[in-house]
C-alpha atoms as a PDB file:
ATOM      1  CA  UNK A   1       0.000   0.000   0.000  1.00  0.00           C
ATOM      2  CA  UNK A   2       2.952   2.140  -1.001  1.00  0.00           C
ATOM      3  CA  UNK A   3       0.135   4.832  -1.981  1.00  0.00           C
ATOM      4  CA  UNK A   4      -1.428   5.223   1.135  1.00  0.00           C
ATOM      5  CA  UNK A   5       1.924   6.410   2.715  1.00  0.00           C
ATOM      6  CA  UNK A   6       1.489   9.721   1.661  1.00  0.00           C
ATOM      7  CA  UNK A   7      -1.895  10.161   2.584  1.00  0.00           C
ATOM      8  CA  UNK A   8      -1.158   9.093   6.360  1.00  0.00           C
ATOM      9  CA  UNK A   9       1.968  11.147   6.584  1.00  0.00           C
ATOM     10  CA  UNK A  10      -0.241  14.528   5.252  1.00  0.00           C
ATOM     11  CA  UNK A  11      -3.289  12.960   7.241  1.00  0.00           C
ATOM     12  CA  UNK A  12      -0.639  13.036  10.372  1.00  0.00           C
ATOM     13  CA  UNK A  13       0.787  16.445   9.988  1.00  0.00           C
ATOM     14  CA  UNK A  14      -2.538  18.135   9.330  1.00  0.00           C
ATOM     15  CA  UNK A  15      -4.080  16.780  12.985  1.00  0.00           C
ATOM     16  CA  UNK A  16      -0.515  17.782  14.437  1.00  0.00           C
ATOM     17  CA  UNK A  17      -0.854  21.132  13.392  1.00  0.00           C
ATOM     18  CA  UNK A  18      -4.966  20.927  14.266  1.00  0.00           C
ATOM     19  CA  UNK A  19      -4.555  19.477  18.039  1.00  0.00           C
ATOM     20  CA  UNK A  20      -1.221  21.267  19.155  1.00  0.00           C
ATOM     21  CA  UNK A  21      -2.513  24.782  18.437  1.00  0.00           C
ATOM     22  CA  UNK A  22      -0.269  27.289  19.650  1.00  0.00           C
ATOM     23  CA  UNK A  23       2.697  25.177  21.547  1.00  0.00           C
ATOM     24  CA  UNK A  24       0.639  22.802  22.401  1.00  0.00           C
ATOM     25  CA  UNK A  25       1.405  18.966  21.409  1.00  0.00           C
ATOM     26  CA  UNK A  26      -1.052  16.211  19.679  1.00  0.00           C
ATOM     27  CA  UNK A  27      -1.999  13.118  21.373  1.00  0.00           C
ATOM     28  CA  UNK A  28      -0.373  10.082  20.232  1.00  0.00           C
ATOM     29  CA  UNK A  29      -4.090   8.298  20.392  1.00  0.00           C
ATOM     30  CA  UNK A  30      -5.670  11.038  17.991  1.00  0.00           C
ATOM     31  CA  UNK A  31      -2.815  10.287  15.698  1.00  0.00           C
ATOM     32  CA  UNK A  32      -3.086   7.102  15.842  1.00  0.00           C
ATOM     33  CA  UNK A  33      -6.705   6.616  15.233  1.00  0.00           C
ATOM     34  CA  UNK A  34      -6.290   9.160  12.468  1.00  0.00           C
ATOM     35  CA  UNK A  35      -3.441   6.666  10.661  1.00  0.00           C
ATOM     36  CA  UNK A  36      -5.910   3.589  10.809  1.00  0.00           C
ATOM     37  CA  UNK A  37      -8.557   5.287   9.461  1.00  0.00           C
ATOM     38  CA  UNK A  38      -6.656   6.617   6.240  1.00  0.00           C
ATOM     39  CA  UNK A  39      -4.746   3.419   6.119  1.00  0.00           C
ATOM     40  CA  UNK A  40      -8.638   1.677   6.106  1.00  0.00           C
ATOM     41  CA  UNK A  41      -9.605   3.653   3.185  1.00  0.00           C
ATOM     42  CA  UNK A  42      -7.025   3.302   0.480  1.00  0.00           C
ATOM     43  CA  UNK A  43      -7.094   0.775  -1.634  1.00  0.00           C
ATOM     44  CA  UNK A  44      -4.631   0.063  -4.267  1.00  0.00           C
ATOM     45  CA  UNK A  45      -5.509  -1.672  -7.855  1.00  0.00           C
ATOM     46  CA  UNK A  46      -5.445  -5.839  -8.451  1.00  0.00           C
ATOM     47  CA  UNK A  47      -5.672  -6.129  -4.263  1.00  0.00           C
ATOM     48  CA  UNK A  48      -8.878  -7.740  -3.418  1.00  0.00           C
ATOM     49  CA  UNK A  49     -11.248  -5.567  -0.324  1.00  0.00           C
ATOM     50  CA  UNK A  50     -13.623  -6.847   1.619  1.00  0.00           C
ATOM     51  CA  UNK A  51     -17.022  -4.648   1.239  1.00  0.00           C
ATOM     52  CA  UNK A  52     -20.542  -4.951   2.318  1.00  0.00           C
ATOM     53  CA  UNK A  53     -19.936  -8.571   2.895  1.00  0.00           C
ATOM     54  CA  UNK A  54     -18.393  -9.228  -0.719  1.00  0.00           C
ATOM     55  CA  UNK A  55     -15.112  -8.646  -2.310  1.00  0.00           C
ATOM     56  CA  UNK A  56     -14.271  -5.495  -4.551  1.00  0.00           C
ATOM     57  CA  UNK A  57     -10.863  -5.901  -6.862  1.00  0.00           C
ATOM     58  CA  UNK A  58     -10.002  -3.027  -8.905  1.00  0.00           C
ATOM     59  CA  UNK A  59      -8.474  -3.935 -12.101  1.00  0.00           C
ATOM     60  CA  UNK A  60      -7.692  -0.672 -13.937  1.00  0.00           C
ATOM     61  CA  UNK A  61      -8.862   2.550 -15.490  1.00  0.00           C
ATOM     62  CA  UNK A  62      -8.927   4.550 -18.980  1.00  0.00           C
ATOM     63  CA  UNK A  63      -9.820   7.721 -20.455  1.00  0.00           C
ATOM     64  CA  UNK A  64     -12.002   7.485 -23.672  1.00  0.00           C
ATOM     65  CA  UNK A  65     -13.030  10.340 -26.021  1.00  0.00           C
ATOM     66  CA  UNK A  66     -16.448   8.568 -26.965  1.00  0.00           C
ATOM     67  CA  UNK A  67     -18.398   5.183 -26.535  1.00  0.00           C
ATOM     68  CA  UNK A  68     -19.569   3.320 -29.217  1.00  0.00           C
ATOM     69  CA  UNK A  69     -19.736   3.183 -33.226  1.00  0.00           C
ATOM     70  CA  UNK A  70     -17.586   0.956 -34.801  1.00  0.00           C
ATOM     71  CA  UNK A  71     -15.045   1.397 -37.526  1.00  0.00           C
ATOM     72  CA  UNK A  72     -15.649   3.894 -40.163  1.00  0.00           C
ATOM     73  CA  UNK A  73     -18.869   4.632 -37.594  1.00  0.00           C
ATOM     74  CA  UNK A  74     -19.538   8.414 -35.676  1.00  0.00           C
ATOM     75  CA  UNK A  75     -18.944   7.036 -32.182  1.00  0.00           C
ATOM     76  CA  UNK A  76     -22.746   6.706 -29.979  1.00  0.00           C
ATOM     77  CA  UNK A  77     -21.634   8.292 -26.520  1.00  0.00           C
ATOM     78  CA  UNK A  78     -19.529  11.974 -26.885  1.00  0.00           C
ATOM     79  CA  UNK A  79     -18.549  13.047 -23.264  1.00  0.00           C
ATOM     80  CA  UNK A  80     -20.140  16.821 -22.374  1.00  0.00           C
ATOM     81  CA  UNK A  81     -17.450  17.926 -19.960  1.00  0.00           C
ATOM     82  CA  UNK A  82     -14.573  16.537 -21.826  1.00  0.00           C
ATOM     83  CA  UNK A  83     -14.121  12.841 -21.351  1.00  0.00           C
ATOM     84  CA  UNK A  84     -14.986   9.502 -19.832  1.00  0.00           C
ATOM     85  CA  UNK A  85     -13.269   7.882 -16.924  1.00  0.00           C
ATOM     86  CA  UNK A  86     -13.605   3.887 -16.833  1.00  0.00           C
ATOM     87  CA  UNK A  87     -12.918   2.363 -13.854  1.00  0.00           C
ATOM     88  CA  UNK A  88     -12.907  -1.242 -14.182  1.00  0.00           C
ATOM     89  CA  UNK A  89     -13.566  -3.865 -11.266  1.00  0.00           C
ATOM     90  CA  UNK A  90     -14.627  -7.707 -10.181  1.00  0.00           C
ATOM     91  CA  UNK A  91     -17.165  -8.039  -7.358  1.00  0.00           C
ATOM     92  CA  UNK A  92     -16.999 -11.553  -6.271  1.00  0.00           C
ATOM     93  CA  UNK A  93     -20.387 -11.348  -4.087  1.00  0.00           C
ATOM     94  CA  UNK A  94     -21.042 -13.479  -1.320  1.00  0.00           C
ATOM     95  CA  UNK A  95     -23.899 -15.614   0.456  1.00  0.00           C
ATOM     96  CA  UNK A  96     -24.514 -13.533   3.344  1.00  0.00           C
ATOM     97  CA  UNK A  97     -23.469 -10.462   2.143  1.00  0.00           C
ATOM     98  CA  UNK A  98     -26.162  -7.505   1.798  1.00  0.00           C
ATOM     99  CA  UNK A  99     -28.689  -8.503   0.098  1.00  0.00           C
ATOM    100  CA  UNK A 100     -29.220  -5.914  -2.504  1.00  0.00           C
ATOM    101  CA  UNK A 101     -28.138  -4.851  -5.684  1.00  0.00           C
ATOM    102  CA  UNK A 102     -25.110  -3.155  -6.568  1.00  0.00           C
ATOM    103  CA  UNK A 103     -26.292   1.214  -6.679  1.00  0.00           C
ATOM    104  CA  UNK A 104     -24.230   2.796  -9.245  1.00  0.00           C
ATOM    105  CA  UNK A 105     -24.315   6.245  -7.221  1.00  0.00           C
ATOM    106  CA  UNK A 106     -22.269   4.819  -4.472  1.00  0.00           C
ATOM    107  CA  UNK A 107     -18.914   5.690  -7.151  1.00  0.00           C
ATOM    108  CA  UNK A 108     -17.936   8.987  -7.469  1.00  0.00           C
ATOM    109  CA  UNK A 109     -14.795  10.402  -8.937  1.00  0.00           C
ATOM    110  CA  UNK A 110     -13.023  13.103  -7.199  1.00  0.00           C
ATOM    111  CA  UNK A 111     -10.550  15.354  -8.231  1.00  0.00           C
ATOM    112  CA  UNK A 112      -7.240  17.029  -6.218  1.00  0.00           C
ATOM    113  CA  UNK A 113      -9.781  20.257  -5.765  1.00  0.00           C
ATOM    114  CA  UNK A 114     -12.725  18.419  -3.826  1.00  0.00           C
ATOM    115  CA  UNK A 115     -15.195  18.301  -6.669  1.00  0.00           C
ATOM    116  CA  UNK A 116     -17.196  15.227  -7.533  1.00  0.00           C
ATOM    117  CA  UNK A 117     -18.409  13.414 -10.321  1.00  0.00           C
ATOM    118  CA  UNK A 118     -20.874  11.236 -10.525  1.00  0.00           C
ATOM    119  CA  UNK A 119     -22.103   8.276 -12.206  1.00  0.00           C
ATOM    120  CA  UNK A 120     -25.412   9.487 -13.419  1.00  0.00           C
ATOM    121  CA  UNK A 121     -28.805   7.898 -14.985  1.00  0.00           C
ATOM    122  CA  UNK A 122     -27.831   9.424 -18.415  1.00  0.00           C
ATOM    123  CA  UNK A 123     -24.196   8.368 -17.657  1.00  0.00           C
ATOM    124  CA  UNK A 124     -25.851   4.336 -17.300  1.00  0.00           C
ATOM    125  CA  UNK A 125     -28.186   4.048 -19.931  1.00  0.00           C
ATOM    126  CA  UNK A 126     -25.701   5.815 -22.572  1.00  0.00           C
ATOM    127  CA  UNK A 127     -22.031   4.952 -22.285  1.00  0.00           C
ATOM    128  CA  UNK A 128     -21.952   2.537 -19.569  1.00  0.00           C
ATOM    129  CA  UNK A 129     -24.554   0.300 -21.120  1.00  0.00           C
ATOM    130  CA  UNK A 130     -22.534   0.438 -24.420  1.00  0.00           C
ATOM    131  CA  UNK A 131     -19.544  -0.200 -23.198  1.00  0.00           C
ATOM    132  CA  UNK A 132     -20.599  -3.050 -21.071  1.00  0.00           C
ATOM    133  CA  UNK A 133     -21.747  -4.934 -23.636  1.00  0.00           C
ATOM    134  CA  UNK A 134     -18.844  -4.272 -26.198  1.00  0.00           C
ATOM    135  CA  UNK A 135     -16.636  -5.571 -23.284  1.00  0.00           C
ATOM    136  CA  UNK A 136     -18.705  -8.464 -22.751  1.00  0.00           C
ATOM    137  CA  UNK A 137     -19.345  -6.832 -19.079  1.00  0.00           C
ATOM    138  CA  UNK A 138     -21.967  -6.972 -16.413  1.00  0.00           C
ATOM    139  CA  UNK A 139     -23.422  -3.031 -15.787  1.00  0.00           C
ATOM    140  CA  UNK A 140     -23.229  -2.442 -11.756  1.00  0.00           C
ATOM    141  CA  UNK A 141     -26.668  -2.290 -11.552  1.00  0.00           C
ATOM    142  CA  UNK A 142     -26.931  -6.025 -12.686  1.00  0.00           C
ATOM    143  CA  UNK A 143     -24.562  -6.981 -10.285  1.00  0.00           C
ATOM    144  CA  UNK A 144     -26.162  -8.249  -6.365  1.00  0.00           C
ATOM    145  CA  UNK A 145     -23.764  -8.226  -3.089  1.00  0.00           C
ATOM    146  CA  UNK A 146     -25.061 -11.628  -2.473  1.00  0.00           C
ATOM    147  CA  UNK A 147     -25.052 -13.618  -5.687  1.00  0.00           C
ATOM    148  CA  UNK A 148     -21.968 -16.054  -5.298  1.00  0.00           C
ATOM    149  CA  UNK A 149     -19.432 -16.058  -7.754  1.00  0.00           C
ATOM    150  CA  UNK A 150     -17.424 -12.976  -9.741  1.00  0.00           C
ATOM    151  CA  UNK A 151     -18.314 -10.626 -12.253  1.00  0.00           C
ATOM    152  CA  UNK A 152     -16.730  -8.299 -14.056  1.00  0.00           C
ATOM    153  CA  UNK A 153     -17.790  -4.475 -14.158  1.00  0.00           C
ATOM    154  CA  UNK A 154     -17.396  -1.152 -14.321  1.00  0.00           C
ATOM    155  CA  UNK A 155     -17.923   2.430 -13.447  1.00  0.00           C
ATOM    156  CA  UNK A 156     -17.868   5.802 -15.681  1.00  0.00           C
ATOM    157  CA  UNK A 157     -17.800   9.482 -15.401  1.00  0.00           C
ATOM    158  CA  UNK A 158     -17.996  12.220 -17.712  1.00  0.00           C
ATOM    159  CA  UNK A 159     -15.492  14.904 -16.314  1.00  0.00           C
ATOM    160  CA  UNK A 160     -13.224  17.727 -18.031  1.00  0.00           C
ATOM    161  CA  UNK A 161      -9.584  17.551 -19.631  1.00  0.00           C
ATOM    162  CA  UNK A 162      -8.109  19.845 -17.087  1.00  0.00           C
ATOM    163  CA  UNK A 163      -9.227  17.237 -13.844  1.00  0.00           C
ATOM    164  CA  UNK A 164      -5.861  16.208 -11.812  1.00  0.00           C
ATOM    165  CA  UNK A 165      -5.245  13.287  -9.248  1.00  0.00           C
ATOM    166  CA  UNK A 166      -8.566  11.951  -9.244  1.00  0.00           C
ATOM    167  CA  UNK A 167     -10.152   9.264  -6.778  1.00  0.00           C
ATOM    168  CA  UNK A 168     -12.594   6.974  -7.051  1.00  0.00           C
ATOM    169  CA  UNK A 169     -14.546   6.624  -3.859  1.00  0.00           C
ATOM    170  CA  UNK A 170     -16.893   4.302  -2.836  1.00  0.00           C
ATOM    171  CA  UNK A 171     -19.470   5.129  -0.112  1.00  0.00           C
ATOM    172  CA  UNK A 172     -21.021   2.069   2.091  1.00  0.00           C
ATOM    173  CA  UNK A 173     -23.991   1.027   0.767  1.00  0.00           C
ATOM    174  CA  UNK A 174     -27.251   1.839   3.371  1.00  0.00           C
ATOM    175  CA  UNK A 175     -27.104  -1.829   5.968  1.00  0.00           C
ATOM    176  CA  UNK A 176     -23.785  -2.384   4.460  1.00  0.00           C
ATOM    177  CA  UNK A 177     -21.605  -1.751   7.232  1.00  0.00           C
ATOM    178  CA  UNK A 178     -20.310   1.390   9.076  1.00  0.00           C
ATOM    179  CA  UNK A 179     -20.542   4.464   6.396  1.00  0.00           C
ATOM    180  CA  UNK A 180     -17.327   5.563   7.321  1.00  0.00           C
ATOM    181  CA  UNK A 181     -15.231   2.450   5.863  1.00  0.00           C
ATOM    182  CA  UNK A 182     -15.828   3.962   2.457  1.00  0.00           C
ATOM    183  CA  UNK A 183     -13.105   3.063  -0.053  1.00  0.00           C
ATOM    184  CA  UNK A 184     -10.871   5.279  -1.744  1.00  0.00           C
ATOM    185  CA  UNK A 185      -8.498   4.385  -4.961  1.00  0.00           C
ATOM    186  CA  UNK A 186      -6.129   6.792  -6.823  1.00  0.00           C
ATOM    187  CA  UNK A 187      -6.251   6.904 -10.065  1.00  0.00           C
ATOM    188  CA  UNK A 188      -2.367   7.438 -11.571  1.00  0.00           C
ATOM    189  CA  UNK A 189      -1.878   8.898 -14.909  1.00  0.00           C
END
């Protein structure tokens, strides 16, 4: 987890600087607590992570211009902001595990200013659809915590050329567990 390194060192500093005010020193329990919790939420691609009861792997990302149309073809699916991020994962679902489907708006993409993207109803029926099935993919939407076995998905977002060090996060889904074990995953470019 060489990437969450960073994060805990910055994560550190920042309650340091927030707890010892003016001379004062931060406790080593706040830091502490503080390190687990950002070391919790990073998760790095091809390592599997437990999640409402199943088992998320992230197994890469692009950037696409458009979806769709085939050679010589206009392509079906032109981004508005700029372009498409693909995030691409496996759920391997679980007996047991919540027992409810998969909710697309639990991804969001974040960029290094705060400002999210999201995976929207437009954003599904359009490009995701499409490029599920060229990929021979399951949609998220199709896709059940609790159905044993693994499928193959994915996740998109229409967001501007100019976006910088973006993250996809994943909030807990509602009866999934504690809504603050929400995964994080950098995207590199």
């Amino acid at each position: 987890m060489r990437r969450a390194l960073p994060v805990l060192a910055a994560a550190a500093a920042i309650l340091m600087l927030m707890s010892a005010g003016c001379g004062g020193k931060g406790s080593s329990g706040e830091l502490s607590e503080l390190a687990q919790l950002a070391e919790k939420r990073m998760v790095s691609f091809d390592k599997p992570v437990g999640f409402a009861g199943a088992e998320l792997t992230f197994t890469g990302w692009e950037s696409l211009l458009s979806v769709g149309g085939g050679e010589g073809e206009e392509p079906s699916f032109t981004p508005a902001k700029g372009r498409y991020f693909c995030v691409f994962f496996t759920l391997e679902g679980a007996e047991g595990a919540l027992p409810a489907a998969v909710d697309p708006s639990l991804f969001k993409l974040r960029d290094i200013s705060g400002k999210l993207y999201y995976m929207d109803e437009a954003i599904c029926q359009g490009p995701a659809s499409a490029l599920a099935a060229a990929r021979g993919l399951t949609p998220p939407w199709a896709l059940r915590w609790d159905q044993p076995g693994k499928s193959d998905s994915l996740v998109v977002f229409d967001a501007p050329f100019s976006v910088e060090n973006l993250t996809l996060v994943v909030d807990v889904p509602p009866g999934g567990g504690d809504p603050s074990d929400r995964i994080e995953l950098a995207l590199g470019e």
